[in-house]
N, C-alpha and C. Protein backbone atom coordinates (compact mmCIF):
# COMPACT_ATOMS: atom_id res chain seq x y z
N UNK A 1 -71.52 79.38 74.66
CA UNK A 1 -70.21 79.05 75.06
C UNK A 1 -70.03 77.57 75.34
N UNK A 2 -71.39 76.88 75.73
CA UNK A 2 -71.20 75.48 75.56
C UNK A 2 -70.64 74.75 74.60
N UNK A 3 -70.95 75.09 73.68
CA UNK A 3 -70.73 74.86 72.18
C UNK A 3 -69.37 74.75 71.97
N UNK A 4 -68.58 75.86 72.57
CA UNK A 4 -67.33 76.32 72.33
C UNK A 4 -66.53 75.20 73.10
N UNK A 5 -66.95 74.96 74.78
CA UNK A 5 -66.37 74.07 75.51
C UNK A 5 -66.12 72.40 74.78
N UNK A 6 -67.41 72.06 74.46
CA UNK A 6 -67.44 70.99 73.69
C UNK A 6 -66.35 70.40 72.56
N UNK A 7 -66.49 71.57 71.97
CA UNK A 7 -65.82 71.62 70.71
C UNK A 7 -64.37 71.81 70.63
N UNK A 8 -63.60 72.60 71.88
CA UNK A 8 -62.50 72.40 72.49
C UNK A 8 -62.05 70.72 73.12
N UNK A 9 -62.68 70.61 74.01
CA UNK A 9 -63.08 69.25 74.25
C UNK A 9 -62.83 67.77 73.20
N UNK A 10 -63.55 67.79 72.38
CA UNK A 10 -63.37 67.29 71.53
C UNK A 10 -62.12 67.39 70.79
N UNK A 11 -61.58 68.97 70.38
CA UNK A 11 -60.16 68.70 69.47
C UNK A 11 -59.67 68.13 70.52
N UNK A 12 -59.12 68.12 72.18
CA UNK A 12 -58.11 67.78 72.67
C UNK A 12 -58.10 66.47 72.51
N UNK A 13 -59.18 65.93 72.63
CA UNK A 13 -59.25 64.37 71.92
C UNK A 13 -58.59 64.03 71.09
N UNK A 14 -58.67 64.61 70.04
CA UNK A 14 -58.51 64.29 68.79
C UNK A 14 -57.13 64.51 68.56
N UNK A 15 -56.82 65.74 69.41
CA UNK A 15 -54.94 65.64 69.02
C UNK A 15 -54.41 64.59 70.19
N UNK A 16 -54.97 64.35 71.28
CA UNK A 16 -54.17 63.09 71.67
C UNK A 16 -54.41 61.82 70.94
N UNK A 17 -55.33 61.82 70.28
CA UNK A 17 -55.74 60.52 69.60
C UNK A 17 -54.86 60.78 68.51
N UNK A 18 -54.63 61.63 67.87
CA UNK A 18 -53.82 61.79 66.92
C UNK A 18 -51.89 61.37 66.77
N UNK A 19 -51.51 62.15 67.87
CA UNK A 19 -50.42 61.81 68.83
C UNK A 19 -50.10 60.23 68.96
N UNK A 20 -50.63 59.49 69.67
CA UNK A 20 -51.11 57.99 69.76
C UNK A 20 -50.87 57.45 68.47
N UNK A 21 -51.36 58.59 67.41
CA UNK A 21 -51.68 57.31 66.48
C UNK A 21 -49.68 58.26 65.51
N UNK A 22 -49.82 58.71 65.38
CA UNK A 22 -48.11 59.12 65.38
C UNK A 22 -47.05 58.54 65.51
N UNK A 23 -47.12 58.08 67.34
CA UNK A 23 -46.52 56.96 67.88
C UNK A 23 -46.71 55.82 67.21
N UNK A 24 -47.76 55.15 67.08
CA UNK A 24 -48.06 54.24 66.40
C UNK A 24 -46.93 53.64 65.09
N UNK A 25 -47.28 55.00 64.17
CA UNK A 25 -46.44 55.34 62.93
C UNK A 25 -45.53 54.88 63.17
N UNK A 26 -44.67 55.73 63.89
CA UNK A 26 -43.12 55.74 64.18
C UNK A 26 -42.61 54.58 64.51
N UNK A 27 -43.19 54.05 65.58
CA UNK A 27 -42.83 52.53 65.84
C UNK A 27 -43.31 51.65 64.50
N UNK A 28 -44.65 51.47 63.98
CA UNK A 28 -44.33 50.79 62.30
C UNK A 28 -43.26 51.33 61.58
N UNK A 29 -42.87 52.67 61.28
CA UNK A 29 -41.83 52.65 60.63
C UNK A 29 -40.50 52.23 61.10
N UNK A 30 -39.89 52.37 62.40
CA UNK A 30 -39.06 51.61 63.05
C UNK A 30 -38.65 50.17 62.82
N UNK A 31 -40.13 49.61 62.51
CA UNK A 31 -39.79 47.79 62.74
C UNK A 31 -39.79 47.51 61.19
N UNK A 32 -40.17 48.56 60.62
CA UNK A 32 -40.07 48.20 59.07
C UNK A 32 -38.49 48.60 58.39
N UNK A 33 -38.34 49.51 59.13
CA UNK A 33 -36.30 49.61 58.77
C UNK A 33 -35.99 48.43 59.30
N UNK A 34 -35.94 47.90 60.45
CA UNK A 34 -35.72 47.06 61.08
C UNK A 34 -35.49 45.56 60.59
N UNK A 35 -37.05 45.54 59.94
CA UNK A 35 -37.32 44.53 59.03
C UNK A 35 -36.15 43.78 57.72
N UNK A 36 -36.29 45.78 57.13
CA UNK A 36 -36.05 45.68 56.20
C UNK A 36 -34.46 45.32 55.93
N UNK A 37 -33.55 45.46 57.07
CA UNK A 37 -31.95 45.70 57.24
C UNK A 37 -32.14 44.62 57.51
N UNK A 38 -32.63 43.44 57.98
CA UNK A 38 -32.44 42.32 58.35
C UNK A 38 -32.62 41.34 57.37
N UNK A 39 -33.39 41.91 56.44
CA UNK A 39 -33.95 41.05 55.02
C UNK A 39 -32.73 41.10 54.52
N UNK A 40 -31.92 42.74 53.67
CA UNK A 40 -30.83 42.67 53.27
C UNK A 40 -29.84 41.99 53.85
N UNK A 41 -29.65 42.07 54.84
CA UNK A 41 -28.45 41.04 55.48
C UNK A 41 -28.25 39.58 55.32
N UNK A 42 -29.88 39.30 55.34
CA UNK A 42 -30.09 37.95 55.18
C UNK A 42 -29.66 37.61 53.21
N UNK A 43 -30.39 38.56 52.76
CA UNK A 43 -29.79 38.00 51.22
C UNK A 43 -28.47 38.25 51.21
N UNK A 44 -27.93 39.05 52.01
CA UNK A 44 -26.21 38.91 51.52
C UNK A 44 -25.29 38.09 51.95
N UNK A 45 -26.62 37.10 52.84
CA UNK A 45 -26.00 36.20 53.65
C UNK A 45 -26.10 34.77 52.84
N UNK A 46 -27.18 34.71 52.27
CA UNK A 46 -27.56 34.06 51.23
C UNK A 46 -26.34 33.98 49.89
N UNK A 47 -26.28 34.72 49.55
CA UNK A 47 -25.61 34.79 48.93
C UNK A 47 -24.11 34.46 48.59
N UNK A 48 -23.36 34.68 49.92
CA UNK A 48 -22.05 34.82 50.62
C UNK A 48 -22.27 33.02 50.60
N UNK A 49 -22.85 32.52 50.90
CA UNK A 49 -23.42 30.79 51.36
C UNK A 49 -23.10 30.06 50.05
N UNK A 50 -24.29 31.04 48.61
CA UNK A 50 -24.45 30.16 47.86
C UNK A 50 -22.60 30.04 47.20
N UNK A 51 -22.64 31.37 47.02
CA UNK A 51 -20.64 31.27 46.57
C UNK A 51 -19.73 30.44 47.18
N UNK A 52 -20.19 30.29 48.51
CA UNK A 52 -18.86 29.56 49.00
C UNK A 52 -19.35 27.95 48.84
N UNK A 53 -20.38 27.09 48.24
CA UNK A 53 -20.68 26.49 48.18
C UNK A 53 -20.65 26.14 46.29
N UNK A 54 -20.28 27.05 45.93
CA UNK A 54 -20.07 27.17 44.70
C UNK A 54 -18.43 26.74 44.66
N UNK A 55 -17.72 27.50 45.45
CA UNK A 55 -16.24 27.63 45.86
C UNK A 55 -15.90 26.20 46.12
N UNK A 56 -16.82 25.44 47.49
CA UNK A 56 -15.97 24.35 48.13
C UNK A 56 -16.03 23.36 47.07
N UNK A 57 -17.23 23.30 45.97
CA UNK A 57 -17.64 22.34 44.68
C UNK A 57 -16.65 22.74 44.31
N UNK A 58 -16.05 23.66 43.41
CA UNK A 58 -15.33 23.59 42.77
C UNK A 58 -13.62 23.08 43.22
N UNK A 59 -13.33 23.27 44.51
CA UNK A 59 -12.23 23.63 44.87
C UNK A 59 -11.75 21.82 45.17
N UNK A 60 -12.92 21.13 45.15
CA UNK A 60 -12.79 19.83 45.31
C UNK A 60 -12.43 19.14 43.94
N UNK A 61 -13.48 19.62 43.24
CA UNK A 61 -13.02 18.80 41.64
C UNK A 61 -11.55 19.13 41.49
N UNK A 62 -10.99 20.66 41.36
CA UNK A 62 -9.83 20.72 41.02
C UNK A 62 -8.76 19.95 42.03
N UNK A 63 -9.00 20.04 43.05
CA UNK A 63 -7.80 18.55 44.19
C UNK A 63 -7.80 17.57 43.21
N UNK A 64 -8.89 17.15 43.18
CA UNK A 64 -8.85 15.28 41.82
C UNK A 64 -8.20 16.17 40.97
N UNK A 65 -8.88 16.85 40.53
CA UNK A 65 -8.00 17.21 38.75
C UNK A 65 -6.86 17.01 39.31
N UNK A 66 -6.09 17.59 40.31
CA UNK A 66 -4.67 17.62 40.06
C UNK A 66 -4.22 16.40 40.43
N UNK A 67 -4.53 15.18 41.04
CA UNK A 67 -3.98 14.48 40.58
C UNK A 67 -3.44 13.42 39.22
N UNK A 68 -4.68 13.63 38.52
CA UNK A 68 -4.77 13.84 37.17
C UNK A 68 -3.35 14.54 36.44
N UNK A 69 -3.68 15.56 36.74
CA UNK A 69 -2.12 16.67 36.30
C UNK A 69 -1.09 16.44 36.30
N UNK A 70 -0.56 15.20 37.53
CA UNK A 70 0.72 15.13 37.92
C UNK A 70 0.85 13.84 37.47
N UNK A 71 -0.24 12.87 37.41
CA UNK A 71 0.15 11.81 36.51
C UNK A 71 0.30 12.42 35.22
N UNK A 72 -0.43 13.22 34.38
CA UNK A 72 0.44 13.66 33.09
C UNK A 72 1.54 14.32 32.96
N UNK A 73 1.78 15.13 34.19
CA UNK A 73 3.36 15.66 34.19
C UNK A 73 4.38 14.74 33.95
N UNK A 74 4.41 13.34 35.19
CA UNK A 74 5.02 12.12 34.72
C UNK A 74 5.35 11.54 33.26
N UNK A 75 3.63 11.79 32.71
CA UNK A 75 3.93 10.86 31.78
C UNK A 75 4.35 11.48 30.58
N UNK A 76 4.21 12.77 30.55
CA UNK A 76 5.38 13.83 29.72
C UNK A 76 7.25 13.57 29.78
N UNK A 77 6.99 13.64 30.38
CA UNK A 77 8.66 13.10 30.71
C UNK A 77 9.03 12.09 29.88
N UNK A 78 7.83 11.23 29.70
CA UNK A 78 8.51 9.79 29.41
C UNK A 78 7.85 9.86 27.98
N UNK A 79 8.03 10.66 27.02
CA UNK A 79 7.02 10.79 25.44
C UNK A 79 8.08 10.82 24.66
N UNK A 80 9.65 10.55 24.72
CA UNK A 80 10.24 10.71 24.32
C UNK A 80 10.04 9.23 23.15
N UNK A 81 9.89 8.58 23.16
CA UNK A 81 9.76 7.44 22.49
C UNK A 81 8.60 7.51 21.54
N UNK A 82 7.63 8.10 21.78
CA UNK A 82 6.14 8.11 21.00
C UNK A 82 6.32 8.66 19.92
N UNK A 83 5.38 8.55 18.72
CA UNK A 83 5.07 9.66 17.89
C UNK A 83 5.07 11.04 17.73
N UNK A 84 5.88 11.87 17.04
CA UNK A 84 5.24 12.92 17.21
C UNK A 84 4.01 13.79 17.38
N UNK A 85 3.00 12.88 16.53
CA UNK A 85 1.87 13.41 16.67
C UNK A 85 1.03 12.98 17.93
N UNK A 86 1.39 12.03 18.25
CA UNK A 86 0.82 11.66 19.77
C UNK A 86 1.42 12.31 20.98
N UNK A 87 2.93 12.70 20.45
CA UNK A 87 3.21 13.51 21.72
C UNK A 87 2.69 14.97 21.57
N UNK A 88 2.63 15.40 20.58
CA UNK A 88 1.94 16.48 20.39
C UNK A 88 0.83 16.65 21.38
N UNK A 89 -0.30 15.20 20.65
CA UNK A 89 -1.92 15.37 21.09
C UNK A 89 -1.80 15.39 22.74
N UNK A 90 -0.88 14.57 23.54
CA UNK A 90 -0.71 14.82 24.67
C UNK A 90 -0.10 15.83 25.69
N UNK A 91 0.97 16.42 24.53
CA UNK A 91 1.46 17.75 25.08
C UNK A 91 -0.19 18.78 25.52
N UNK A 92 -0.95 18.90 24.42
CA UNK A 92 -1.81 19.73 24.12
C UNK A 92 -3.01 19.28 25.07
N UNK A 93 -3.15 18.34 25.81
CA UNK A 93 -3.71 18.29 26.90
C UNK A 93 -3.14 18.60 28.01
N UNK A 94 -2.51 18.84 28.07
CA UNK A 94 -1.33 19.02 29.28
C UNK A 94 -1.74 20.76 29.65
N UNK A 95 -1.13 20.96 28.29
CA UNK A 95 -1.49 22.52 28.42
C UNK A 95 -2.85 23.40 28.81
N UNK A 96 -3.67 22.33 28.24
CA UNK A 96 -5.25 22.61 28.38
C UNK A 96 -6.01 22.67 29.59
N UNK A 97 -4.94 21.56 30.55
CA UNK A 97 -5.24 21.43 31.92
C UNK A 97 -4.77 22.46 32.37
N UNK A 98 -3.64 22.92 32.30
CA UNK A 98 -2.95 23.88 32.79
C UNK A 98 -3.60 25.47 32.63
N UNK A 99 -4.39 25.68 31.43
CA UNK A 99 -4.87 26.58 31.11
C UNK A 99 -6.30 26.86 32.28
N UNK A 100 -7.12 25.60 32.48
CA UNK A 100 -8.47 25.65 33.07
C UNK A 100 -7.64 26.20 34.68
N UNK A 101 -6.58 25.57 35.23
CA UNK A 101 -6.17 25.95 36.10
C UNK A 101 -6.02 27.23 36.58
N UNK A 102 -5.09 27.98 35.52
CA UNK A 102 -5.07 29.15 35.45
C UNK A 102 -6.61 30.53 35.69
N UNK A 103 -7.32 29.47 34.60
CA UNK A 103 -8.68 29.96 34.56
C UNK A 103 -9.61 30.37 35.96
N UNK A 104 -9.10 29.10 36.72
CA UNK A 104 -9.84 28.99 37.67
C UNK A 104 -8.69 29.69 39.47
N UNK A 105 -8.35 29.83 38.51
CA UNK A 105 -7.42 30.70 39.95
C UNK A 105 -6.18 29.72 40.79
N UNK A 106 -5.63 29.05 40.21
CA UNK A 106 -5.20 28.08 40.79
C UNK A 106 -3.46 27.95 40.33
N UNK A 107 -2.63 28.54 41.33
CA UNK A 107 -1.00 28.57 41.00
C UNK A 107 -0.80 27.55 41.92
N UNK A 108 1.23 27.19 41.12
CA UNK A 108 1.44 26.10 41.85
C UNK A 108 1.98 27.19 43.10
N UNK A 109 2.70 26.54 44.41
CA UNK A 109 3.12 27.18 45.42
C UNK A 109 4.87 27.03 45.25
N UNK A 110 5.74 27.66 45.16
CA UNK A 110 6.55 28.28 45.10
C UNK A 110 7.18 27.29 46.35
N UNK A 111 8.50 26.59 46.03
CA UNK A 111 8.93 25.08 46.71
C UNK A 111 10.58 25.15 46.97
N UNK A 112 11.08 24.58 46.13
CA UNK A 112 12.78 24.62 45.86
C UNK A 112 13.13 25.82 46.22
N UNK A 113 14.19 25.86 47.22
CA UNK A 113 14.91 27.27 47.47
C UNK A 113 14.36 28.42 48.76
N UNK A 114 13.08 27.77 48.95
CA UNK A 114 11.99 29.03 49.48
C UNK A 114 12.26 28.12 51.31
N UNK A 115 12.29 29.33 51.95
CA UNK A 115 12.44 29.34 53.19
C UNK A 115 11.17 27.94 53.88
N UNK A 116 11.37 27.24 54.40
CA UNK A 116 10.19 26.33 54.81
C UNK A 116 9.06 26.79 55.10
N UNK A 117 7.65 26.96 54.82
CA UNK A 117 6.39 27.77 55.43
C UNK A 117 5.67 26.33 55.88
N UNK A 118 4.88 26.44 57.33
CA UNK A 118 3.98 24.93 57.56
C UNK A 118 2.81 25.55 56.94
N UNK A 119 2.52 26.86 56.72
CA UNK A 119 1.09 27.08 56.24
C UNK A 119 1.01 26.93 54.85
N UNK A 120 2.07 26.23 54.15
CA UNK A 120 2.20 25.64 52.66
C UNK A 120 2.62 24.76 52.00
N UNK A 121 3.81 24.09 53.03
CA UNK A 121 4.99 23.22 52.99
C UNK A 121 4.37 21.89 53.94
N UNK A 122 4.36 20.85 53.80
CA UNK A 122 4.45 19.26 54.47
C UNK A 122 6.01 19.29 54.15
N UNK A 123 6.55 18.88 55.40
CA UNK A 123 7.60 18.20 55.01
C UNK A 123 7.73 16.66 55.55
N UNK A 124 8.31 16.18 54.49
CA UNK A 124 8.35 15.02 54.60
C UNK A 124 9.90 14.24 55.00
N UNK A 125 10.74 14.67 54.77
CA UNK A 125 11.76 14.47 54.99
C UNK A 125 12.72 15.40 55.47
N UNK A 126 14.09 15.16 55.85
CA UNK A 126 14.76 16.49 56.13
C UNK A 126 16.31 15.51 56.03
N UNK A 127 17.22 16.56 55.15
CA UNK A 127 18.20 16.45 54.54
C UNK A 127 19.33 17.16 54.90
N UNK A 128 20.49 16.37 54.98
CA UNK A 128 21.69 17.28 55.60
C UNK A 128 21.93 18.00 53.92
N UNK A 129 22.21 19.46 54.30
CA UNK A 129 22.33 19.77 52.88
C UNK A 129 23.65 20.98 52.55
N UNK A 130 23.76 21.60 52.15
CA UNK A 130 25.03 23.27 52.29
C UNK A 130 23.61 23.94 52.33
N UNK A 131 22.72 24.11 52.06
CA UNK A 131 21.46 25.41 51.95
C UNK A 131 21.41 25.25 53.50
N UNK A 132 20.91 26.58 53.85
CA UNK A 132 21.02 26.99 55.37
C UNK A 132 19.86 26.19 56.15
N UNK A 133 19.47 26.25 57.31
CA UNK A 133 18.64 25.42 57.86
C UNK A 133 16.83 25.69 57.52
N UNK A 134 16.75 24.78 57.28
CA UNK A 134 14.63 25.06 56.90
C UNK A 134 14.55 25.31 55.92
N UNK A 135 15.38 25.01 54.53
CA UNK A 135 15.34 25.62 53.56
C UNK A 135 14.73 24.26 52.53
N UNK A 136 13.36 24.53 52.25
CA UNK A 136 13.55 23.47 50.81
C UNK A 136 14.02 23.25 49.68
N UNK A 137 14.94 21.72 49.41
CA UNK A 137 15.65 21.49 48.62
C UNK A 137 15.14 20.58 47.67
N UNK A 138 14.09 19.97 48.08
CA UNK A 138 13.15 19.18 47.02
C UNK A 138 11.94 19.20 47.20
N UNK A 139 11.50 19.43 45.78
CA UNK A 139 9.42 19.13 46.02
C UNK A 139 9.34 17.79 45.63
N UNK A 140 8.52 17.11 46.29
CA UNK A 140 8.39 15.50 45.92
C UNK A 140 6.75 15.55 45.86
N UNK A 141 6.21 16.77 46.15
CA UNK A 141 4.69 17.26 45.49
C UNK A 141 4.53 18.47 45.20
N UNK A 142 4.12 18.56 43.91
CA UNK A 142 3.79 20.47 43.97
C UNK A 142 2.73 20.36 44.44
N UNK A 143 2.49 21.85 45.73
CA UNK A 143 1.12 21.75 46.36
C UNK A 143 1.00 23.56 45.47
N UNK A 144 -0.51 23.88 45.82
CA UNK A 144 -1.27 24.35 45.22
C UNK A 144 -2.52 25.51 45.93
N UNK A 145 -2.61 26.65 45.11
CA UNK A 145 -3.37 27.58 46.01
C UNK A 145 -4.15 28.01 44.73
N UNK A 146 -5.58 28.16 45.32
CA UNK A 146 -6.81 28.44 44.70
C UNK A 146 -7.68 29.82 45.59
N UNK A 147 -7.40 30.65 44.55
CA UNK A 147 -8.06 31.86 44.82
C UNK A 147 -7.06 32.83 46.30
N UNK A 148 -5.97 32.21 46.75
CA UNK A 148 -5.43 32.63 47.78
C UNK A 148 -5.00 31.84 48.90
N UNK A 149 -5.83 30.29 48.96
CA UNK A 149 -5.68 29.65 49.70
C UNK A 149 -5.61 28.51 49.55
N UNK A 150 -5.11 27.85 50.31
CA UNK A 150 -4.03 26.84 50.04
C UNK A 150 -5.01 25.27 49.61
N UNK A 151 -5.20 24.49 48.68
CA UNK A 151 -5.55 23.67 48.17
C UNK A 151 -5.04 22.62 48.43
N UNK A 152 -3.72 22.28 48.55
CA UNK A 152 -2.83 20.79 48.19
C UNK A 152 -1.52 21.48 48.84
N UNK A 153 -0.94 21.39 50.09
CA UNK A 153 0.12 21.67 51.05
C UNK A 153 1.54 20.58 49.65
N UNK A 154 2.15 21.59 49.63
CA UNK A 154 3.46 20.86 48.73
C UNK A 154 4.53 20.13 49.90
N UNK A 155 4.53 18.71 49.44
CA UNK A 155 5.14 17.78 50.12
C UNK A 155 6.65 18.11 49.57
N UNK A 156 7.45 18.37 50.42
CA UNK A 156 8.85 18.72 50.66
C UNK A 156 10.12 17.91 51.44
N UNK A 157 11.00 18.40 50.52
CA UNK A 157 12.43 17.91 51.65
C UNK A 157 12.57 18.97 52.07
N UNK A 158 13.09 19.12 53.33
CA UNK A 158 14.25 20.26 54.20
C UNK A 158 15.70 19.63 54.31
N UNK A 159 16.22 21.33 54.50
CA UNK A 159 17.65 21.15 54.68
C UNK A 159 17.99 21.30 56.07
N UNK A 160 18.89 20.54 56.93
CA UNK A 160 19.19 20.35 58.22
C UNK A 160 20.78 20.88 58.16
N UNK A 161 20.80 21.42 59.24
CA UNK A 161 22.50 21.85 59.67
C UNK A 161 23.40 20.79 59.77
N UNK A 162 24.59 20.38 58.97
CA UNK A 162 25.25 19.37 58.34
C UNK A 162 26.35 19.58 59.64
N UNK A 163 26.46 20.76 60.29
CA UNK A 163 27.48 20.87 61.45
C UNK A 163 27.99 19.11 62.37
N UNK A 164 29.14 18.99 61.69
CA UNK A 164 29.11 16.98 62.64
C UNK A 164 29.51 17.50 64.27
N UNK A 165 29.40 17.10 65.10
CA UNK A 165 29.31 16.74 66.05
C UNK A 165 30.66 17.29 66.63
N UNK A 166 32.02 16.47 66.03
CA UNK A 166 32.77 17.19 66.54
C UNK A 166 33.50 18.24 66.07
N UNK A 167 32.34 19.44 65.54
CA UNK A 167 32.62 20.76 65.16
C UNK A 167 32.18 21.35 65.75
N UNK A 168 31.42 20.64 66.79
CA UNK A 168 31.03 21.69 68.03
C UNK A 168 32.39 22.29 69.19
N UNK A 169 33.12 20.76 69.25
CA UNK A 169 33.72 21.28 70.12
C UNK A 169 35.14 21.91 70.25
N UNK A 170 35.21 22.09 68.69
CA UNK A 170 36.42 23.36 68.19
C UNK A 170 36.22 24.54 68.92
């Protein structure tokens, strides 16, 4: 029966040692989810970084481009005198710019007529006008939105309440 005691003895060992080592497990597998959700996060964080760094590069060249743009808008206007085939070749850059624009996500912002917005609109001036009050009546810049957000704030006139003074006190 010694034998037997021993040998009892011994398994209880062995299943607490076993147990222990279980625990063990569980906590490595714990820190390895752990690990592992933190890795993913980190590459999607990575990632999220490299795009928007992809984004702010790009979102800069196109600001220059457009000033570029608006000196050729200008100088469209004034082709009336040239060659045809030169106004052509310059029309056809015009368009080409206009096209990469498009390409790249980039509308003009919506100016003349449109209720004043500051989260789109600079205004630069303000005009007694008949259009009701805050209303823009001239773009003196087309401003510009890329991917949703706003690139180049469109420099504006407003319209001011023309009411004179002594129409108040009718």
């Amino acid at each position: 029966m010694g034998l037997m005691k021993k040998a009892d003895k011994e398994l209880e060992v062995y299943k607490r040692e076993l147990v222990k080592k279980e625990a063990q497990i569980a906590d490595y597998v714990d820190h390895l989810k752990r690990l592992q959700a933190e890795f993913e996060n980190y590459c999607k964080r990575v990632e999220k970084e490299r795009k928007d760094v992809a984004s702010f590069a790009s979102e800069r060249l196109v600001v220059k481009l457009l000033l570029i743009i608006d000196d050729f808008e200008r100088a469209v206007h004034q082709l009336k005198n040239l060659p045809e085939q030169t106004r052509t070749g310059i029309e056809m850059i015009f368009k080409n710019l206009h096209k990469m624009l498009d390409e790249e996500r980039v509308v003009p912002i919506p100016a003349v007529g449109q209720k004043f917005d500051p989260y789109k609109h600079e205004a630069i001036l303000q005009v007694e006008s008949d259009q009701p009050e805050d209303v823009v009546v001239e773009e003196l810049q087309r401003g510009y939105m890329m991917n949703g957000k706003v690139i180049r704030y469109s420099k504006v006139k407003i319209s001011k309440n023309h009411t004179l003074e002594g129409d108040k006190h009718e």
